[in-house]
PDB file of N, CA and C in Angstrom:
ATOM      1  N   UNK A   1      -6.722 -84.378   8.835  1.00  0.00           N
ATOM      2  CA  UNK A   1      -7.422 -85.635   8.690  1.00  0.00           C
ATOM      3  C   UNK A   1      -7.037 -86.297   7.385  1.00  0.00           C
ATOM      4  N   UNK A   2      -7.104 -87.560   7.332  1.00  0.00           N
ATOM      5  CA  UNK A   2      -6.764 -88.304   6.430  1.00  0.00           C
ATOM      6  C   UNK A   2      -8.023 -88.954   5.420  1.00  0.00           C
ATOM      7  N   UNK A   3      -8.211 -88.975   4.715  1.00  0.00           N
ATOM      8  CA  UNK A   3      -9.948 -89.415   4.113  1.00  0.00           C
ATOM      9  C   UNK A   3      -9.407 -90.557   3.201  1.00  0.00           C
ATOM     10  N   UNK A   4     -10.127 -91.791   3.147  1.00  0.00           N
ATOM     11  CA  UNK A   4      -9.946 -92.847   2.306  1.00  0.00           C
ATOM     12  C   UNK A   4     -10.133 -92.544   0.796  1.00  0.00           C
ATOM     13  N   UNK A   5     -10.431 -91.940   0.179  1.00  0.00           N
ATOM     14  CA  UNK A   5     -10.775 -91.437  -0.992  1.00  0.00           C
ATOM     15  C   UNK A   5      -9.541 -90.743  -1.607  1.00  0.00           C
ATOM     16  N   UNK A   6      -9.431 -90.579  -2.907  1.00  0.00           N
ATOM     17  CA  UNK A   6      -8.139 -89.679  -3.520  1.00  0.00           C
ATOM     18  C   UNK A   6      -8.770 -89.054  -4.570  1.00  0.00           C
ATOM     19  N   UNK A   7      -9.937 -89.374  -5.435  1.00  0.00           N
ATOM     20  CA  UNK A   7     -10.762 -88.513  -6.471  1.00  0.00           C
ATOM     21  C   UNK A   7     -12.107 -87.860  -5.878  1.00  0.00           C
ATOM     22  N   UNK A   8     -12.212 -86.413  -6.110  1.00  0.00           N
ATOM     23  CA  UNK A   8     -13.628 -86.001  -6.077  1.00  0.00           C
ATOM     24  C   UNK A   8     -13.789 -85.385  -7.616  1.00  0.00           C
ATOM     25  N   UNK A   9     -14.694 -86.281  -8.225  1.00  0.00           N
ATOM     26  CA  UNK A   9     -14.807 -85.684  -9.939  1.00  0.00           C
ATOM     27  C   UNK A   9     -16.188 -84.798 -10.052  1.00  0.00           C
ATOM     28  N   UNK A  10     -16.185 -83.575  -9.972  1.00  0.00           N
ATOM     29  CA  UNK A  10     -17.289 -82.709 -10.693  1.00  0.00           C
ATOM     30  C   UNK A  10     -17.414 -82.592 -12.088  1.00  0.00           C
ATOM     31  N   UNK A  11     -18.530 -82.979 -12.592  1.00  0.00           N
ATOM     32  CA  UNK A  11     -19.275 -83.058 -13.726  1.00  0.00           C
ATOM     33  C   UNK A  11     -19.700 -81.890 -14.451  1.00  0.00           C
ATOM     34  N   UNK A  12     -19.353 -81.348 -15.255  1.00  0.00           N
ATOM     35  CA  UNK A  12     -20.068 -79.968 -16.379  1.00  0.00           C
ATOM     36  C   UNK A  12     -19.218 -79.285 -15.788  1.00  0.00           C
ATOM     37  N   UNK A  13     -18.961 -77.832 -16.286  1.00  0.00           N
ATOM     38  CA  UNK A  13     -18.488 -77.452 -16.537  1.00  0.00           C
ATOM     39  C   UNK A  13     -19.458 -75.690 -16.884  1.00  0.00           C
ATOM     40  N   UNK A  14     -18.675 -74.427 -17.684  1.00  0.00           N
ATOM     41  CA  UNK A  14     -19.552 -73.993 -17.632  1.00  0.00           C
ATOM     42  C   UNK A  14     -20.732 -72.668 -16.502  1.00  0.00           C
ATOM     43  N   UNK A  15     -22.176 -72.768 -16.859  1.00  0.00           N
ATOM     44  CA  UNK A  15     -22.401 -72.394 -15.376  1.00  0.00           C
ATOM     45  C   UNK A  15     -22.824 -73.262 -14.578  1.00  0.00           C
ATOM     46  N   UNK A  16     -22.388 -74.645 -14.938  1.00  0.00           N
ATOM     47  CA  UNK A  16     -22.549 -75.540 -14.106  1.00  0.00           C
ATOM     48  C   UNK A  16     -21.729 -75.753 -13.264  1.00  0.00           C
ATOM     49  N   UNK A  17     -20.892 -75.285 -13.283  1.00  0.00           N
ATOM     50  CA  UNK A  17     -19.489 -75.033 -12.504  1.00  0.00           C
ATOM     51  C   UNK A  17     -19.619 -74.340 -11.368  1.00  0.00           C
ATOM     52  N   UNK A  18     -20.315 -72.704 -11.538  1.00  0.00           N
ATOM     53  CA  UNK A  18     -20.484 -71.977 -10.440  1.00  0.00           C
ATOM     54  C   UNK A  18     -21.612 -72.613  -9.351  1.00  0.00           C
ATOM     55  N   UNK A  19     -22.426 -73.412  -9.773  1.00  0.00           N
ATOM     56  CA  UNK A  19     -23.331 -74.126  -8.536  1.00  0.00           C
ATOM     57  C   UNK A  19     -22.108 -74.746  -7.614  1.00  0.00           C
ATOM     58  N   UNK A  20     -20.952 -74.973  -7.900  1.00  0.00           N
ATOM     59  CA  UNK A  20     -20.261 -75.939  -6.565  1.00  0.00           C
ATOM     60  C   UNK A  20     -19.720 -74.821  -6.157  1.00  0.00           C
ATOM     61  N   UNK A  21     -19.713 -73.689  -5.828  1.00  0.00           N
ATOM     62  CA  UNK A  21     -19.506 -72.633  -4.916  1.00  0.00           C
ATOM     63  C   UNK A  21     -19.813 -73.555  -3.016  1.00  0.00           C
ATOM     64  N   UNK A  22     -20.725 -73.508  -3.212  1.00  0.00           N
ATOM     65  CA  UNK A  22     -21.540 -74.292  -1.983  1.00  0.00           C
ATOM     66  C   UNK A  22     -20.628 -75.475  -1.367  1.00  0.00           C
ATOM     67  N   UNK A  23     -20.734 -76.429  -2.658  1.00  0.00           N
ATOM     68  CA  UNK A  23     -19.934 -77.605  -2.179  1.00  0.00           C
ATOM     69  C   UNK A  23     -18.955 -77.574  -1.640  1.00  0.00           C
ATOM     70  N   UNK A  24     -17.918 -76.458  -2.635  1.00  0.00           N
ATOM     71  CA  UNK A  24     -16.969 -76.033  -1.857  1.00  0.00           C
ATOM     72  C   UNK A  24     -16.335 -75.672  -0.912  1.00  0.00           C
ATOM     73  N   UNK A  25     -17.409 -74.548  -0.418  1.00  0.00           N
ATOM     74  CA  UNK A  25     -16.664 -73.966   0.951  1.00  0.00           C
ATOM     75  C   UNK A  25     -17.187 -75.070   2.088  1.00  0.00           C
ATOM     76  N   UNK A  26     -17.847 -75.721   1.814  1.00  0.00           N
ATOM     77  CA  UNK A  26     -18.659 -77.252   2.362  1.00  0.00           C
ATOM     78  C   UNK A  26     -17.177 -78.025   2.977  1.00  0.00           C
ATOM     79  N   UNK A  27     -16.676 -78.749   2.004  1.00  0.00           N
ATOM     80  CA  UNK A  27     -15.361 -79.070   1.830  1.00  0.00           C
ATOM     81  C   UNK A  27     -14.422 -78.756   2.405  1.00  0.00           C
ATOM     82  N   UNK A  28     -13.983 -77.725   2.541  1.00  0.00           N
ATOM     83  CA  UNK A  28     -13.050 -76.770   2.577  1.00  0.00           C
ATOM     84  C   UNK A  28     -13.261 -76.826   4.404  1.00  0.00           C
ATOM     85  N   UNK A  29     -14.437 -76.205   4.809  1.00  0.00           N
ATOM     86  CA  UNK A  29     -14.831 -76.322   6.107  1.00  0.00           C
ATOM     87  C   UNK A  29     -14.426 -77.740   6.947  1.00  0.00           C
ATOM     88  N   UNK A  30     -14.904 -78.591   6.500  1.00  0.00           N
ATOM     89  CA  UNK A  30     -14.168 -80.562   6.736  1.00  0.00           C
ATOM     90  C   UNK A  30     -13.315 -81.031   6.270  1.00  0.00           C
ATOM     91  N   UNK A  31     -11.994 -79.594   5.593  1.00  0.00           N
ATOM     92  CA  UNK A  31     -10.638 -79.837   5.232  1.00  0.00           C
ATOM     93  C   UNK A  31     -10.671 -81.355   4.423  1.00  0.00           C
ATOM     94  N   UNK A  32     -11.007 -81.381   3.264  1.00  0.00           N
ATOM     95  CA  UNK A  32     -11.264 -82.005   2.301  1.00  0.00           C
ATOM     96  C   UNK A  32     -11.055 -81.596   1.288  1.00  0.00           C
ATOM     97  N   UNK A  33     -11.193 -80.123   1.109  1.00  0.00           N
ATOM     98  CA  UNK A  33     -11.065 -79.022   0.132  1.00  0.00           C
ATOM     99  C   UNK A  33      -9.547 -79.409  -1.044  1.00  0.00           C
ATOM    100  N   UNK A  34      -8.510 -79.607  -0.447  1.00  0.00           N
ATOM    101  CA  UNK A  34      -7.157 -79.288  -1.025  1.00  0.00           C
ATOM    102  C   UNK A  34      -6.786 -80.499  -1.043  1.00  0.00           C
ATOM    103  N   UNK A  35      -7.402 -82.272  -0.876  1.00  0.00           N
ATOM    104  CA  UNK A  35      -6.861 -83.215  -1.067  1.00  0.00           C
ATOM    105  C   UNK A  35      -7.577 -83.911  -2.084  1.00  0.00           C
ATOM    106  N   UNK A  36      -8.947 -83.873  -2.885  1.00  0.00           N
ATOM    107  CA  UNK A  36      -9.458 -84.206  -3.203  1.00  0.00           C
ATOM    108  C   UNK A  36     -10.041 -83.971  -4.226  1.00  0.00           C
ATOM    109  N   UNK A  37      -9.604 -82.903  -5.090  1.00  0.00           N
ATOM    110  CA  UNK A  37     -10.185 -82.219  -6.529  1.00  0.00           C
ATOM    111  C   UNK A  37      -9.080 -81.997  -7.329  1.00  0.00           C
ATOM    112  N   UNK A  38      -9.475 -83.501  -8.317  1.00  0.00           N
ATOM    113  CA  UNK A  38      -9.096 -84.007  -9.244  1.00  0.00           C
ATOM    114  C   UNK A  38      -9.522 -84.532 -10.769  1.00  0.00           C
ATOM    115  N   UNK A  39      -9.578 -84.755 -11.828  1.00  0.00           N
ATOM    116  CA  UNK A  39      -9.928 -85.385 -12.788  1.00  0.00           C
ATOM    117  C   UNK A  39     -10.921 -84.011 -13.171  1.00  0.00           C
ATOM    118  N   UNK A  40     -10.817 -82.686 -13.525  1.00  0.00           N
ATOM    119  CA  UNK A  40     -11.984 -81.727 -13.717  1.00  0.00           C
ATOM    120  C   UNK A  40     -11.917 -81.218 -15.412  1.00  0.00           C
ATOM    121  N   UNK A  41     -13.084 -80.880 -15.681  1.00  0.00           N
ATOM    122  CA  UNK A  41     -12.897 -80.067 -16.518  1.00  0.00           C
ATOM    123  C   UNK A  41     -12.447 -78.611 -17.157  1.00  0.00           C
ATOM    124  N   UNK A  42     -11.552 -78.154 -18.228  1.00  0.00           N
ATOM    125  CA  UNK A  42     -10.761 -77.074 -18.018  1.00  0.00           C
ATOM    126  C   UNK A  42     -11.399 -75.905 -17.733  1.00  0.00           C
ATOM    127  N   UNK A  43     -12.414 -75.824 -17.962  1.00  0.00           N
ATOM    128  CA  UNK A  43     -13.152 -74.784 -17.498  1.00  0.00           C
ATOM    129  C   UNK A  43     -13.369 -74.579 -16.215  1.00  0.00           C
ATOM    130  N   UNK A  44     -13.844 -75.936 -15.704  1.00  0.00           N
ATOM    131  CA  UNK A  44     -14.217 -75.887 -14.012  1.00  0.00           C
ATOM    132  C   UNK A  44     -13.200 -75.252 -13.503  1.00  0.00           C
ATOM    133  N   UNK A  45     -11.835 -76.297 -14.223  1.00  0.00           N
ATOM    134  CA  UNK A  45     -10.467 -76.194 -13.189  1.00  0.00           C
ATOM    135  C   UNK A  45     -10.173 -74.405 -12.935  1.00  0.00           C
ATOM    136  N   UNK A  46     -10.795 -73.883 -14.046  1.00  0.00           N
ATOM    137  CA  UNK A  46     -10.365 -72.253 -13.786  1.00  0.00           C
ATOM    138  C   UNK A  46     -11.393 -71.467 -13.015  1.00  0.00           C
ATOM    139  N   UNK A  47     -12.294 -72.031 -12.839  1.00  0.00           N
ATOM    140  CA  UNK A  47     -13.406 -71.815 -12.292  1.00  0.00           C
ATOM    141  C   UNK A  47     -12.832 -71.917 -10.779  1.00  0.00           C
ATOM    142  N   UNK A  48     -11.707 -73.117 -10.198  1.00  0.00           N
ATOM    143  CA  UNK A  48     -11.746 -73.987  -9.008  1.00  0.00           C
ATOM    144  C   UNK A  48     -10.654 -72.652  -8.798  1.00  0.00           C
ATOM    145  N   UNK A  49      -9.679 -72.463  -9.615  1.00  0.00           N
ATOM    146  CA  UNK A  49      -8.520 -71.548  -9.183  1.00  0.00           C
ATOM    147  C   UNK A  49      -8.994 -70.282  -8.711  1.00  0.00           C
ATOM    148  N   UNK A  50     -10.086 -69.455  -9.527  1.00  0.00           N
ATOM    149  CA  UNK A  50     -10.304 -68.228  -9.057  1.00  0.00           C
ATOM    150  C   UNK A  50     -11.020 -68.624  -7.394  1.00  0.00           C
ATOM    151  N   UNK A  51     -11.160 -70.155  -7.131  1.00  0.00           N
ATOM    152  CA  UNK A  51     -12.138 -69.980  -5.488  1.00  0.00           C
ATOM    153  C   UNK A  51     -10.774 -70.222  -5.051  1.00  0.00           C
ATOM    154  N   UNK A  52      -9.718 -70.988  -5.076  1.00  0.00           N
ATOM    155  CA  UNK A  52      -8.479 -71.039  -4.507  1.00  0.00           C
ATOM    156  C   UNK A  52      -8.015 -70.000  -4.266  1.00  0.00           C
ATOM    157  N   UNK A  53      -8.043 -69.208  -5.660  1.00  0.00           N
ATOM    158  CA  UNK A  53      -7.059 -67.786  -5.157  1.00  0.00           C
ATOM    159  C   UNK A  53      -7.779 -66.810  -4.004  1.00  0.00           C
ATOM    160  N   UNK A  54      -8.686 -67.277  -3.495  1.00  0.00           N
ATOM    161  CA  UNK A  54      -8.970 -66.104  -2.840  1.00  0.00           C
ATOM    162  C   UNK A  54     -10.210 -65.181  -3.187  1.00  0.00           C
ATOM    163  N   UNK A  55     -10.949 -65.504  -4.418  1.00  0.00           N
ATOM    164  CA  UNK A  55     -12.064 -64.927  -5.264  1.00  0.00           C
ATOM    165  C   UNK A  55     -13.256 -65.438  -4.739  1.00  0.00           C
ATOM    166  N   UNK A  56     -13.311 -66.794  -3.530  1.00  0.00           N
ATOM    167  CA  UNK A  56     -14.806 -67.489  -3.014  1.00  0.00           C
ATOM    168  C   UNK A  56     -15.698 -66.267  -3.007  1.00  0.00           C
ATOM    169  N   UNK A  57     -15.401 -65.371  -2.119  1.00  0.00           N
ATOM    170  CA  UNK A  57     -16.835 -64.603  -1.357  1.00  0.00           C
ATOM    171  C   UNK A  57     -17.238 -63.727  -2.583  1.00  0.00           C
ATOM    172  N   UNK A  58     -16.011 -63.301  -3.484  1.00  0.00           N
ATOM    173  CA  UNK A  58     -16.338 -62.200  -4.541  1.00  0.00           C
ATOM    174  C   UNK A  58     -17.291 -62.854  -5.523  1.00  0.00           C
ATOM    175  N   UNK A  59     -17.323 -64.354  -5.539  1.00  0.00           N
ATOM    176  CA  UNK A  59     -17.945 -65.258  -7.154  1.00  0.00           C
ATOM    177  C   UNK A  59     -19.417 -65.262  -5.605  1.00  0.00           C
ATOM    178  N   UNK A  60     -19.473 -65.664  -4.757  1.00  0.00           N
ATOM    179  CA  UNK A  60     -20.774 -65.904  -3.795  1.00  0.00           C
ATOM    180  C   UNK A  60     -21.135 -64.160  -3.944  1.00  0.00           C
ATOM    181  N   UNK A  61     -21.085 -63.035  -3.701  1.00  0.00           N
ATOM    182  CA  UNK A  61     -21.845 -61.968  -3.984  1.00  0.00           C
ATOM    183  C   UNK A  61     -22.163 -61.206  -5.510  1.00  0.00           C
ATOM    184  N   UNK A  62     -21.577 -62.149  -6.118  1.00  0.00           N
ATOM    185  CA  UNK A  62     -21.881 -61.998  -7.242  1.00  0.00           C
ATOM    186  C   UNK A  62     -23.186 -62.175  -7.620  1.00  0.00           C
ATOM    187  N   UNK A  63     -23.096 -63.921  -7.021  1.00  0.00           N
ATOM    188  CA  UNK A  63     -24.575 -64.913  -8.081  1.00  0.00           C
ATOM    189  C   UNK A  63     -25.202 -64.140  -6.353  1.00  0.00           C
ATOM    190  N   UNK A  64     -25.192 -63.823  -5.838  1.00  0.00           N
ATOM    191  CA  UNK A  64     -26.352 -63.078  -4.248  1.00  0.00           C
ATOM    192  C   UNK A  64     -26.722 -62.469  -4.661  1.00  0.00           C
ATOM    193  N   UNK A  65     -26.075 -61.274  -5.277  1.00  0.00           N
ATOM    194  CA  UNK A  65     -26.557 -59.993  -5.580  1.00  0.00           C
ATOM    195  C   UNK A  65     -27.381 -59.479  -6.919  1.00  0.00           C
ATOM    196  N   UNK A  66     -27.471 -60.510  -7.640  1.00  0.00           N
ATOM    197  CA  UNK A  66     -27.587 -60.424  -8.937  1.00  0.00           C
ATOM    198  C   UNK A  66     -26.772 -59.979 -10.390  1.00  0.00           C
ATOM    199  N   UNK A  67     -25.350 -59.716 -10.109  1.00  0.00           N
ATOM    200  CA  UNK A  67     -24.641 -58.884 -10.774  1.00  0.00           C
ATOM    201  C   UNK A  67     -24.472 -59.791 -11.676  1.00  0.00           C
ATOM    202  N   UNK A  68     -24.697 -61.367 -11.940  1.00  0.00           N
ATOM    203  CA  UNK A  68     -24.078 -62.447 -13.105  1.00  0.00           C
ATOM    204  C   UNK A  68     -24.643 -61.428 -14.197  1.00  0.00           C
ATOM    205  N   UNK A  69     -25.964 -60.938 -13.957  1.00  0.00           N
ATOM    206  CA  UNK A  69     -26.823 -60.439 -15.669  1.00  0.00           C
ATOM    207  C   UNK A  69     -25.553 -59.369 -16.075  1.00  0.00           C
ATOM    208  N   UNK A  70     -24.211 -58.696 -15.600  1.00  0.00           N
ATOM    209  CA  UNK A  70     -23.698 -58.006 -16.105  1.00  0.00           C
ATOM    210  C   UNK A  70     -22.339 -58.467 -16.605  1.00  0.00           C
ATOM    211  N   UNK A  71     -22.147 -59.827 -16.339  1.00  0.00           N
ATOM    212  CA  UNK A  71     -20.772 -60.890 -17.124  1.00  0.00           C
ATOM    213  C   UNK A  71     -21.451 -61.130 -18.775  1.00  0.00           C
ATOM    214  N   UNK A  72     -20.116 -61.244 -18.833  1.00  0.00           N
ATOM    215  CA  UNK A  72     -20.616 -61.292 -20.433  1.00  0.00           C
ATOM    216  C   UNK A  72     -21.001 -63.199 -21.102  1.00  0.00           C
ATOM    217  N   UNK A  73     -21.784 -63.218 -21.577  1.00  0.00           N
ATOM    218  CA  UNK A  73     -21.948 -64.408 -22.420  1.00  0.00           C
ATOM    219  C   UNK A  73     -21.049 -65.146 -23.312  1.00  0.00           C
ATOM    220  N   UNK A  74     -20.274 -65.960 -22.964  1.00  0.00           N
ATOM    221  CA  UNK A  74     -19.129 -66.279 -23.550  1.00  0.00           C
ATOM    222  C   UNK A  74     -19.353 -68.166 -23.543  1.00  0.00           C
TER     223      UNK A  74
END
């Protein structure tokens, strides 16, 4: 599909970042995912790569399970 749009800009960064888990696979599902995430912050953007590479379900049982209290504070 083709979508009229060429920017989707997410805002913060951070652990504000891991809330678009959701949005994402949202996206991704209405193949929107890989044409449209652009203009981000560097943090997000590494945030966006580990869901690209293949890390989605591992970062979603993470914040499920409770294991964030054992990442470190950085």
């Amino acid at each position: 599909m083709n979508y009229p749009f060429e920017n989707l800009v997410f805002e913060g960064g951070g652990i504000k970042g891991i809330g678009y888990v959701g949005a994402l696979e949202y996206l991704e599902t209405v193949k929107i995912y890989y044409q449209a995430l652009k203009g981000l912050e560097i943090c997000l953007q590494e945030q966006l790569q580990l869901l690209i590479s293949g890390f989605k379900r591992e970062i979603n049982n993470i914040w499920q399970t409770g294991r964030e209290r054992i990442l470190p504070n950085i």
